[in-house]
N, C-alpha and C. Protein backbone atom coordinates (compact mmCIF):
# COMPACT_ATOMS: atom_id res chain seq x y z
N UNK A 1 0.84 -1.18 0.00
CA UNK A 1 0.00 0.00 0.00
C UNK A 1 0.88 1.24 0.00
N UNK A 2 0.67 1.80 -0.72
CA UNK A 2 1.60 3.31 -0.76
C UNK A 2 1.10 4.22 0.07
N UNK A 3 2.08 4.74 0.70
CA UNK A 3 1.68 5.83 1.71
C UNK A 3 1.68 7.21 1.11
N UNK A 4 2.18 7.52 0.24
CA UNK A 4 2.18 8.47 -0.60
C UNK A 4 1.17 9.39 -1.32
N UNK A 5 -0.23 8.64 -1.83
CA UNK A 5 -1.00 9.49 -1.87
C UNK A 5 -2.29 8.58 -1.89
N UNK A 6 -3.94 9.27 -1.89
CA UNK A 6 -4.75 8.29 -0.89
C UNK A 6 -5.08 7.33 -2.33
N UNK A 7 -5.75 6.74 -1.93
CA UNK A 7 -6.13 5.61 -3.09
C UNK A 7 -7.46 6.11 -3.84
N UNK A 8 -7.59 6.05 -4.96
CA UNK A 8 -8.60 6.37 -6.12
C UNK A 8 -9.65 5.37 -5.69
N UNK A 9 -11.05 4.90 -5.23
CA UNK A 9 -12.13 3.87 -5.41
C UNK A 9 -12.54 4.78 -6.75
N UNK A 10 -13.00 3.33 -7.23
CA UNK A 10 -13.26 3.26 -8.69
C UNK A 10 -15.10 3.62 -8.91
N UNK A 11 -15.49 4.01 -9.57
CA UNK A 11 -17.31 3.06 -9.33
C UNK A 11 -17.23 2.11 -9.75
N UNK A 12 -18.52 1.50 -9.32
CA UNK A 12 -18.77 -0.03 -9.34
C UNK A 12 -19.82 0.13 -10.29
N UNK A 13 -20.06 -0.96 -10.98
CA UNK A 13 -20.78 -0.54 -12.64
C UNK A 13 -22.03 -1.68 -12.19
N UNK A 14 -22.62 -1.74 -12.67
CA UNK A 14 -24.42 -2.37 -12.44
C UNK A 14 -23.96 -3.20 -12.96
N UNK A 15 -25.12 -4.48 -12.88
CA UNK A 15 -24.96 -5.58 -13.29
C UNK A 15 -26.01 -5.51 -14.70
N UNK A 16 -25.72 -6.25 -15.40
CA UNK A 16 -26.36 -6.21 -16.56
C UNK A 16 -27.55 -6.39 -16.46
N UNK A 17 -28.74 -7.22 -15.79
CA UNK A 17 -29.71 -7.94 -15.95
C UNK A 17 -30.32 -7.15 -15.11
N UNK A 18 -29.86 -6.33 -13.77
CA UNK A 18 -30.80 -5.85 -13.09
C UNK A 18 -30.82 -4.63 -13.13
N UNK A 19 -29.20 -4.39 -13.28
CA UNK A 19 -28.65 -2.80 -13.45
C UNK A 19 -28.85 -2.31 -12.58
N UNK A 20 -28.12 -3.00 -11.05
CA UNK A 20 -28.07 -2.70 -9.63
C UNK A 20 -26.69 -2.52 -9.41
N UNK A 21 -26.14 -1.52 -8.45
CA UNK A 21 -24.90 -1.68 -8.31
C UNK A 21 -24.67 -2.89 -6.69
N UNK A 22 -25.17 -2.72 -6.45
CA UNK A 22 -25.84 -3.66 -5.00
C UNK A 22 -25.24 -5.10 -5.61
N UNK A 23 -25.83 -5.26 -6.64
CA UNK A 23 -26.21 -6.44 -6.89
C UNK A 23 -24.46 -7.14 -7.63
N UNK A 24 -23.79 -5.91 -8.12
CA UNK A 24 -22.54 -6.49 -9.16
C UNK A 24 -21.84 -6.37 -7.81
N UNK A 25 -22.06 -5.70 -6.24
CA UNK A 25 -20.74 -5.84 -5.18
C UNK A 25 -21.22 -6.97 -4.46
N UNK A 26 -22.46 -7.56 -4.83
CA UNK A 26 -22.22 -9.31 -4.31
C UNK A 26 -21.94 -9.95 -5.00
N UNK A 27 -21.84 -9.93 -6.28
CA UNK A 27 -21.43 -10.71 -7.34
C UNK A 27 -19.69 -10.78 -6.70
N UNK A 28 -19.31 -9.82 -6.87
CA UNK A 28 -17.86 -9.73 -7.04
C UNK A 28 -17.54 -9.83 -5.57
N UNK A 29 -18.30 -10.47 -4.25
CA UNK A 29 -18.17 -10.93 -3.31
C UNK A 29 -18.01 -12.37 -3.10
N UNK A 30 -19.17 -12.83 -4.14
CA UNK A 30 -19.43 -14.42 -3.90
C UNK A 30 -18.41 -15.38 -4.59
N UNK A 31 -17.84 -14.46 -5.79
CA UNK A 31 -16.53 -15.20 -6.62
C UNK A 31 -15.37 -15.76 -5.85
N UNK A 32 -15.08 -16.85 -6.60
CA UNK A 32 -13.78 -17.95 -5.94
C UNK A 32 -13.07 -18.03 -7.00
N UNK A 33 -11.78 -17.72 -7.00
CA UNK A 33 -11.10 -17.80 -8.13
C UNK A 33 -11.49 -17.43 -9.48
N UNK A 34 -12.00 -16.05 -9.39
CA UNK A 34 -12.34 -15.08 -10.44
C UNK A 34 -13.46 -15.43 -11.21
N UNK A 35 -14.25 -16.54 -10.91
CA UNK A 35 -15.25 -17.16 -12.00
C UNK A 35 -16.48 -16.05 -11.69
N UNK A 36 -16.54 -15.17 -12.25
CA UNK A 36 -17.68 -14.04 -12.22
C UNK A 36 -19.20 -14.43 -13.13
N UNK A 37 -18.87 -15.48 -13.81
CA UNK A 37 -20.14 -16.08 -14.17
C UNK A 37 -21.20 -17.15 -13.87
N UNK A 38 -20.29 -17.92 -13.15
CA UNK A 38 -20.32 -18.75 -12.04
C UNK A 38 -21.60 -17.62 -10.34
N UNK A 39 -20.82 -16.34 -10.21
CA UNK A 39 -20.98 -15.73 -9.19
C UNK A 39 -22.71 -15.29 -9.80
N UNK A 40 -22.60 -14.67 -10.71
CA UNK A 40 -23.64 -14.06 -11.66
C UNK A 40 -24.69 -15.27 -11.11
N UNK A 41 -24.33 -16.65 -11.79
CA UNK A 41 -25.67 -17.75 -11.97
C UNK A 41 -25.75 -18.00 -10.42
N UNK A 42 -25.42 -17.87 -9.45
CA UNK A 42 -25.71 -18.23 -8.05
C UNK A 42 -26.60 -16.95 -7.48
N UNK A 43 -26.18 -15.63 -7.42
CA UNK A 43 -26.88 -14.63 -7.25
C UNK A 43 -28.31 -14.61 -7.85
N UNK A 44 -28.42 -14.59 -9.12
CA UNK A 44 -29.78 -14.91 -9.89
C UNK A 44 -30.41 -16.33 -9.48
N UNK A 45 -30.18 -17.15 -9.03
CA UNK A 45 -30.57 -18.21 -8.70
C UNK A 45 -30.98 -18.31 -7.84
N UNK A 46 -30.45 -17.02 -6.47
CA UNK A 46 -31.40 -17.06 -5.53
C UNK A 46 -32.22 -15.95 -5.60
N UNK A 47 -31.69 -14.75 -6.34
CA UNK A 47 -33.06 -13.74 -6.53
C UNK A 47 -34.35 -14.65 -7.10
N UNK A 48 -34.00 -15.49 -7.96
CA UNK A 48 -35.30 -16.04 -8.46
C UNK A 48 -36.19 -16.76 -7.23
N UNK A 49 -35.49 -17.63 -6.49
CA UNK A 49 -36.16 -18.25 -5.20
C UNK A 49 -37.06 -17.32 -4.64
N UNK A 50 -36.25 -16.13 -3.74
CA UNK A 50 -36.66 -15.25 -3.26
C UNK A 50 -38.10 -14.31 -3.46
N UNK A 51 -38.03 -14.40 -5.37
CA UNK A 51 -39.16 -14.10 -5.69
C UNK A 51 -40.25 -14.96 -6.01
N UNK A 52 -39.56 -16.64 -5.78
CA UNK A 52 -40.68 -17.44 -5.75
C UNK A 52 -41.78 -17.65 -4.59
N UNK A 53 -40.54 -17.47 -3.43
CA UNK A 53 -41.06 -17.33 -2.17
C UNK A 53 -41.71 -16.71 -1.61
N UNK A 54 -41.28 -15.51 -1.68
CA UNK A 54 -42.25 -14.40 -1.37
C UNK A 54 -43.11 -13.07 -2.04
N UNK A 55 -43.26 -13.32 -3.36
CA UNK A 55 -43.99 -13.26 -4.14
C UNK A 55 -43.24 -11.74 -4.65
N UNK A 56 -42.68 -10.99 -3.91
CA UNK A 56 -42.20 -9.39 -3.94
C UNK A 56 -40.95 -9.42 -4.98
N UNK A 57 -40.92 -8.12 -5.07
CA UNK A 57 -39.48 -7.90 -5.49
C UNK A 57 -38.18 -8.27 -4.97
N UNK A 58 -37.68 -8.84 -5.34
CA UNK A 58 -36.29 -10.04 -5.00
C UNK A 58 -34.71 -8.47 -4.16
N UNK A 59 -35.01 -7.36 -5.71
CA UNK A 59 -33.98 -6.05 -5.00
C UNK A 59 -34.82 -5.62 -3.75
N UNK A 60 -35.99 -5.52 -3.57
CA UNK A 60 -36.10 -4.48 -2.29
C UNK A 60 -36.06 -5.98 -1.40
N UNK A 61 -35.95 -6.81 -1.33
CA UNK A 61 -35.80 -7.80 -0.24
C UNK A 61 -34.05 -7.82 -0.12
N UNK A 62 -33.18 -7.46 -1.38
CA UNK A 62 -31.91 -7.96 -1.23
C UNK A 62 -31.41 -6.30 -0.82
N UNK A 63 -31.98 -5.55 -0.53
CA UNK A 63 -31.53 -4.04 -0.39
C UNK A 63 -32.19 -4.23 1.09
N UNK A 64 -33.25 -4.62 1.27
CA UNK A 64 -33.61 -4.28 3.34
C UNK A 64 -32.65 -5.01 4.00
N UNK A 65 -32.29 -6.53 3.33
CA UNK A 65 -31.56 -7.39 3.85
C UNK A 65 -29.97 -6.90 4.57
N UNK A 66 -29.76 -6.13 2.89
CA UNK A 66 -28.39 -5.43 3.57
C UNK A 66 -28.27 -4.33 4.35
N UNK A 67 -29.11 -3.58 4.05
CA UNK A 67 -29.37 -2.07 5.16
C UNK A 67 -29.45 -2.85 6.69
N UNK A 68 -30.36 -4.16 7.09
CA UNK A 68 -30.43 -4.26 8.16
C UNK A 68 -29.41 -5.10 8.46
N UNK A 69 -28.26 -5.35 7.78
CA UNK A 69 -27.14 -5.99 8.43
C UNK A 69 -26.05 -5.24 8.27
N UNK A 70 -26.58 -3.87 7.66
CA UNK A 70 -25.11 -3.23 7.89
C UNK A 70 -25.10 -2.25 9.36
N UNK A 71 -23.87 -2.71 9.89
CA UNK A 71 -23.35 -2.11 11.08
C UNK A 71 -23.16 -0.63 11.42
N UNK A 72 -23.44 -0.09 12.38
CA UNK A 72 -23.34 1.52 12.49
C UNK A 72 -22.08 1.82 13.04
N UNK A 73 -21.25 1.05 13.86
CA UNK A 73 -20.12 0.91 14.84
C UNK A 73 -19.57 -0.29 14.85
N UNK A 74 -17.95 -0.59 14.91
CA UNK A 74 -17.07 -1.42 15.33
C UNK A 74 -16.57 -1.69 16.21
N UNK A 75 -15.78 -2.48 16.60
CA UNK A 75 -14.44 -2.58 17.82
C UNK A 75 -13.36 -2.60 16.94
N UNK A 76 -12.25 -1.96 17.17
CA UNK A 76 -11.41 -1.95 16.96
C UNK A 76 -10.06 -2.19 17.97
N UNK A 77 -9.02 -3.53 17.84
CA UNK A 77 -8.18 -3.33 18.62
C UNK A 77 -7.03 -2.74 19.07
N UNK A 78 -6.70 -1.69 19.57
CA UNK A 78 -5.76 -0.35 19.94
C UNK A 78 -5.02 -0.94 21.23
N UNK A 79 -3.63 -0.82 21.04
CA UNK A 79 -2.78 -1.40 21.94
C UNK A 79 -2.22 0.26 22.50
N UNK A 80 -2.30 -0.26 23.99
CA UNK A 80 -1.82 1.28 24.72
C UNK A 80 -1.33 0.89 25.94
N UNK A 81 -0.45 0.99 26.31
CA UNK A 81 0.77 0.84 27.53
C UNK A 81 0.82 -0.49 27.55
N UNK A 82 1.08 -1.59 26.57
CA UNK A 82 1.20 -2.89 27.28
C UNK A 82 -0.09 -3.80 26.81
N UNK A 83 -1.05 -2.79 26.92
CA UNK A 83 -2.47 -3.41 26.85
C UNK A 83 -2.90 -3.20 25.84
N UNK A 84 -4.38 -4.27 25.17
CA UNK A 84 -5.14 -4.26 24.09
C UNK A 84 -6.56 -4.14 24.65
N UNK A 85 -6.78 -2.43 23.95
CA UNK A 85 -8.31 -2.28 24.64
C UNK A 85 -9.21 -2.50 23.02
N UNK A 86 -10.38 -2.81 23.38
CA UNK A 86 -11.18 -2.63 21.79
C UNK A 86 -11.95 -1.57 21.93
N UNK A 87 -11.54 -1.07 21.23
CA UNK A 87 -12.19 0.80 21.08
C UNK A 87 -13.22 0.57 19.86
N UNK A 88 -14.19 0.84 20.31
CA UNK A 88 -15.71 1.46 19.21
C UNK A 88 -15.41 2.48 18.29
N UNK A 89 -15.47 2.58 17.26
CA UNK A 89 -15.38 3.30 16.43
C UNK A 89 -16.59 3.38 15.23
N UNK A 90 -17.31 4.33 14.88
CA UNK A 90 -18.22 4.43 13.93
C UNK A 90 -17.32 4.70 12.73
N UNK A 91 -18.15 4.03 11.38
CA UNK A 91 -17.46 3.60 9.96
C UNK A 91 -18.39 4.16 9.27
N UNK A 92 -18.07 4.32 8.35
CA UNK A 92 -18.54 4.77 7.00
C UNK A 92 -19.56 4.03 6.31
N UNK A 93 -20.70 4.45 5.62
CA UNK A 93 -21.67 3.64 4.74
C UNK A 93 -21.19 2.44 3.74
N UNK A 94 -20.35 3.00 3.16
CA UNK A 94 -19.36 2.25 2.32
C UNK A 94 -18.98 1.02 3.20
N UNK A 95 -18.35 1.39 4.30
CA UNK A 95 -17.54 0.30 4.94
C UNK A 95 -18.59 -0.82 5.62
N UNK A 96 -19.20 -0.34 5.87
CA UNK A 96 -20.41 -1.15 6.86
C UNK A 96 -21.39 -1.45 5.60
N UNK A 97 -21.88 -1.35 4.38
CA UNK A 97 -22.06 -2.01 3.76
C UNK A 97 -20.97 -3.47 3.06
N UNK A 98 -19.80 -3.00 2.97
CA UNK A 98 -19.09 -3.89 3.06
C UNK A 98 -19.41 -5.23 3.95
N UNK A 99 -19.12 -4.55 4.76
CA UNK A 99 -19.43 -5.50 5.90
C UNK A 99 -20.46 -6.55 5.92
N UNK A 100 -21.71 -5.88 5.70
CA UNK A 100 -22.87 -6.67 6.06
C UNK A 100 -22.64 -7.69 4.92
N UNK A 101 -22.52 -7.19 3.38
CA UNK A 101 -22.13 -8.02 2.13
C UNK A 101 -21.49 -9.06 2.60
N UNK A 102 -20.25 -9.18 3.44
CA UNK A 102 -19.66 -10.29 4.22
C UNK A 102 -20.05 -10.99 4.71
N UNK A 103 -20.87 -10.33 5.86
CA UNK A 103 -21.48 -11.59 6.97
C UNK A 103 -22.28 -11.89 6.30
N UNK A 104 -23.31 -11.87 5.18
CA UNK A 104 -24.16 -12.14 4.51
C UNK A 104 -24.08 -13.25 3.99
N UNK A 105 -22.18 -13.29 2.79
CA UNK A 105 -22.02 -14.61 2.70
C UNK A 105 -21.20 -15.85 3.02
N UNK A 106 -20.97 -15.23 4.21
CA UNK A 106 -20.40 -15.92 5.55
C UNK A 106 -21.55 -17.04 6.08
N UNK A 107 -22.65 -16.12 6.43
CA UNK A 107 -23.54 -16.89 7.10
C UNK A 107 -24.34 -17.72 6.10
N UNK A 108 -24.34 -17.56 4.62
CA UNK A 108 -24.88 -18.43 3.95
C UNK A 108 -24.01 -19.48 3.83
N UNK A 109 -23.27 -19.43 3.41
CA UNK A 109 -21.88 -20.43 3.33
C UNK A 109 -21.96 -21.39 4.41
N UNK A 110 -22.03 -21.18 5.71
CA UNK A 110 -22.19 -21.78 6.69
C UNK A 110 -23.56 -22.65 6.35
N UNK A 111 -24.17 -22.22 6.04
CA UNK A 111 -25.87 -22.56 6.22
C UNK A 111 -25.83 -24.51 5.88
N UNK A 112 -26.85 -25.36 6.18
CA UNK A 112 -26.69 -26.78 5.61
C UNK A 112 -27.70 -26.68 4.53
N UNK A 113 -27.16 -27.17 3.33
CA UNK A 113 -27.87 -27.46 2.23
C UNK A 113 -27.18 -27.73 1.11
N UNK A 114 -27.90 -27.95 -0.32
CA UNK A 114 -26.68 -28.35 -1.08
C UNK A 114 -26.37 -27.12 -2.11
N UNK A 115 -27.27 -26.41 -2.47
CA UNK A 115 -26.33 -25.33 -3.65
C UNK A 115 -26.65 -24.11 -2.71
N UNK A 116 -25.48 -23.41 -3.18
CA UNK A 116 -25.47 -22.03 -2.57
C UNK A 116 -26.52 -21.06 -2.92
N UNK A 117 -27.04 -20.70 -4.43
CA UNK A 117 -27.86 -19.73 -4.28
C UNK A 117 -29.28 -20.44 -3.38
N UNK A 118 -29.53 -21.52 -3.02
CA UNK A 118 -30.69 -21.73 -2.17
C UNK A 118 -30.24 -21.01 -0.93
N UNK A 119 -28.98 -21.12 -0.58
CA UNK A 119 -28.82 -20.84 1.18
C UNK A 119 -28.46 -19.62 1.11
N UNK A 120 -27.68 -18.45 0.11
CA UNK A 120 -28.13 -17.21 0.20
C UNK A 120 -29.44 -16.85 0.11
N UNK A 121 -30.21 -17.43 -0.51
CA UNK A 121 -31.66 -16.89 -0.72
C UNK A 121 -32.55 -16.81 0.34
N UNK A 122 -32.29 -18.11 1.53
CA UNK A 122 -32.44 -18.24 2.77
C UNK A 122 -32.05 -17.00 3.46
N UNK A 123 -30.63 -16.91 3.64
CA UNK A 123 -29.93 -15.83 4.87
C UNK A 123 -30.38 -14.51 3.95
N UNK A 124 -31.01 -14.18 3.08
CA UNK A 124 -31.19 -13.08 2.03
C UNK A 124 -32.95 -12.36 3.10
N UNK A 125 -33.47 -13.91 2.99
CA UNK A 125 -34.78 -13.33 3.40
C UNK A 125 -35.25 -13.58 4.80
N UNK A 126 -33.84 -14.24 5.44
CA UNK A 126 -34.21 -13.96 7.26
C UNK A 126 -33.38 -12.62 7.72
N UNK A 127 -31.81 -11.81 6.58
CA UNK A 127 -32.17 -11.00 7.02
C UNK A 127 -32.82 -10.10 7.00
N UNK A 128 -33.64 -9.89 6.10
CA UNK A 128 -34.78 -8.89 5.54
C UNK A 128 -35.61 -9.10 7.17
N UNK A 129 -35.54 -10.30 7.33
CA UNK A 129 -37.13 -10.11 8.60
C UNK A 129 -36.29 -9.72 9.87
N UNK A 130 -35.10 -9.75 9.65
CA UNK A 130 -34.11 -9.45 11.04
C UNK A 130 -33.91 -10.58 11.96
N UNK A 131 -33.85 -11.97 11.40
CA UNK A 131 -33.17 -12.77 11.82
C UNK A 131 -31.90 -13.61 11.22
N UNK A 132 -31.36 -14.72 11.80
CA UNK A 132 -30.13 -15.50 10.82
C UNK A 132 -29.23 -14.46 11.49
N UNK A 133 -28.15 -15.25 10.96
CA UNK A 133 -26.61 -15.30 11.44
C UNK A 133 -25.63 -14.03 10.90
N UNK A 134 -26.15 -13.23 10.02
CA UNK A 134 -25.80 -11.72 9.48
C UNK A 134 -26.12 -11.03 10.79
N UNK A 135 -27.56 -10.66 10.91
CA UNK A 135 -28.21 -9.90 11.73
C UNK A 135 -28.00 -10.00 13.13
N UNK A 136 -27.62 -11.30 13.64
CA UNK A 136 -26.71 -12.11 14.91
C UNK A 136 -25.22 -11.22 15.16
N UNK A 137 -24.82 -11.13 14.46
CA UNK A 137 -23.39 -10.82 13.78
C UNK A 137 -23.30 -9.53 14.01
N UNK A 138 -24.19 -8.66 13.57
CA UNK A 138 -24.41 -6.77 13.48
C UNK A 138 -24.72 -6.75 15.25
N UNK A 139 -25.59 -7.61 15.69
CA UNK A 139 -25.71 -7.44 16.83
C UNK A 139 -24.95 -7.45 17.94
N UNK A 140 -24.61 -8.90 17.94
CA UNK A 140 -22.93 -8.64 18.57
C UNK A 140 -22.09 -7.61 18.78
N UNK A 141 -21.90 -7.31 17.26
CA UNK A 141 -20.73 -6.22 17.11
C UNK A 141 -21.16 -4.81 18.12
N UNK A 142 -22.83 -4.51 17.63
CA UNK A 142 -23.23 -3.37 18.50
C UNK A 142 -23.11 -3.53 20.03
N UNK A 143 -23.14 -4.97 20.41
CA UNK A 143 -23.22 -5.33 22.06
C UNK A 143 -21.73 -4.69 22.30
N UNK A 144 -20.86 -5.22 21.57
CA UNK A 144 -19.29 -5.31 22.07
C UNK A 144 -19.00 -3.86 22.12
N UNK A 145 -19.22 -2.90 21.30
CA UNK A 145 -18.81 -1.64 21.18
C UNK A 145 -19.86 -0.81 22.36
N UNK A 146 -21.27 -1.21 22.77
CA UNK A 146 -22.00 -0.45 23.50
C UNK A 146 -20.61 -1.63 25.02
N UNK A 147 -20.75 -1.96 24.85
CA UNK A 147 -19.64 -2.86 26.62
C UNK A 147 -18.18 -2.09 26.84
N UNK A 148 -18.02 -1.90 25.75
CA UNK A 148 -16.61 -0.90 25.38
C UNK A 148 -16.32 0.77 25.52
N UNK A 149 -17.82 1.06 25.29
CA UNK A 149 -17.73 2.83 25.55
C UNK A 149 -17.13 3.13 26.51
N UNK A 150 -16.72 2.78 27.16
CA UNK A 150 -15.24 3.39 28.50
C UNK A 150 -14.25 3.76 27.93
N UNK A 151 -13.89 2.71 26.44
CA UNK A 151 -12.73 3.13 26.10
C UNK A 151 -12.73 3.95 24.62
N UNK A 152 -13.70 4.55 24.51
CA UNK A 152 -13.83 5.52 23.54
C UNK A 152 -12.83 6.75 23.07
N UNK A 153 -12.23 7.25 24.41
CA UNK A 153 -11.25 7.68 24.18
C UNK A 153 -9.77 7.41 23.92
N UNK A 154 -9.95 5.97 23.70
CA UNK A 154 -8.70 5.96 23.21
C UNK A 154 -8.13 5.94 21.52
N UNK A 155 -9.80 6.21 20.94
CA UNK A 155 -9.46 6.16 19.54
C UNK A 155 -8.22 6.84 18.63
């Protein structure tokens, strides 16, 4: 990483079929060894579920999903005299969407079943209702940083 001057983010370009940008930063989340078409047919595979399931629009279920798993605050670990305190720190929209995109397919990945776009489509539409292992995850994080406000000042 160069320390020299800050880094350019690029935009992120829509996906063809839905022409979401939402939708091409899970794409380019869910990829394993660059297969972006591969990522494409798993994503659509569970938007389609999603809209089999619950009859709605598949984006405003895959857009509440992520709003309600993205995080408002972190811990962060800050070493000071010897010691490692975890200091709370509030992040950026950007970053905490990041985030939730993660635990999103973290917790599907985890999930038991056999193809993946079924078990994102799952963790897609428990976190929309604010349950599953994303929304578990955001929570936590808010517990640990509300247990931590003592050490706020050491950011």
């Amino acid at each position: 990483m160069s320390r020299r001057t800050n880094t350019i983010s690029r935009p992120i370009k829509p996906d063809p079929i839905y022409r979401n940008r939402l939708v091409n930063m899970l794409v380019n989340r869910i990829l394993k060894n660059g297969k972006k078409s591969l990522g494409y047919r798993i994503l659509y595979t569970a938007l389609k579920k999603i809209k089999q399931k619950t009859k709605k629009n598949p984006l405003s279920i895959l857009r509440q999903a992520v709003r309600r798993a993205t995080p408002n605050i972190i811990v962060k670990a800050r070493r000071r005299g010897g010691s490692t305190y975890q200091v709370p720190i509030e992040i950026k929209a950007a970053q905490g969407r990041a985030l939730a995109i993660r635990w999103l397919l973290i917790a599907a990945r985890k999930r038991s079943g056999r193809s993946m776009g079924l078990k994102l489509s799952y963790e897609l539409m428990d976190a929309a209702r604010q349950t599953g292992n994303a929304i578990r995850k955001r929570e936590e994080t808010h517990r640990m940083a509300e247990a931590n406000r003592a050490f706020a000042h050491f950011r």
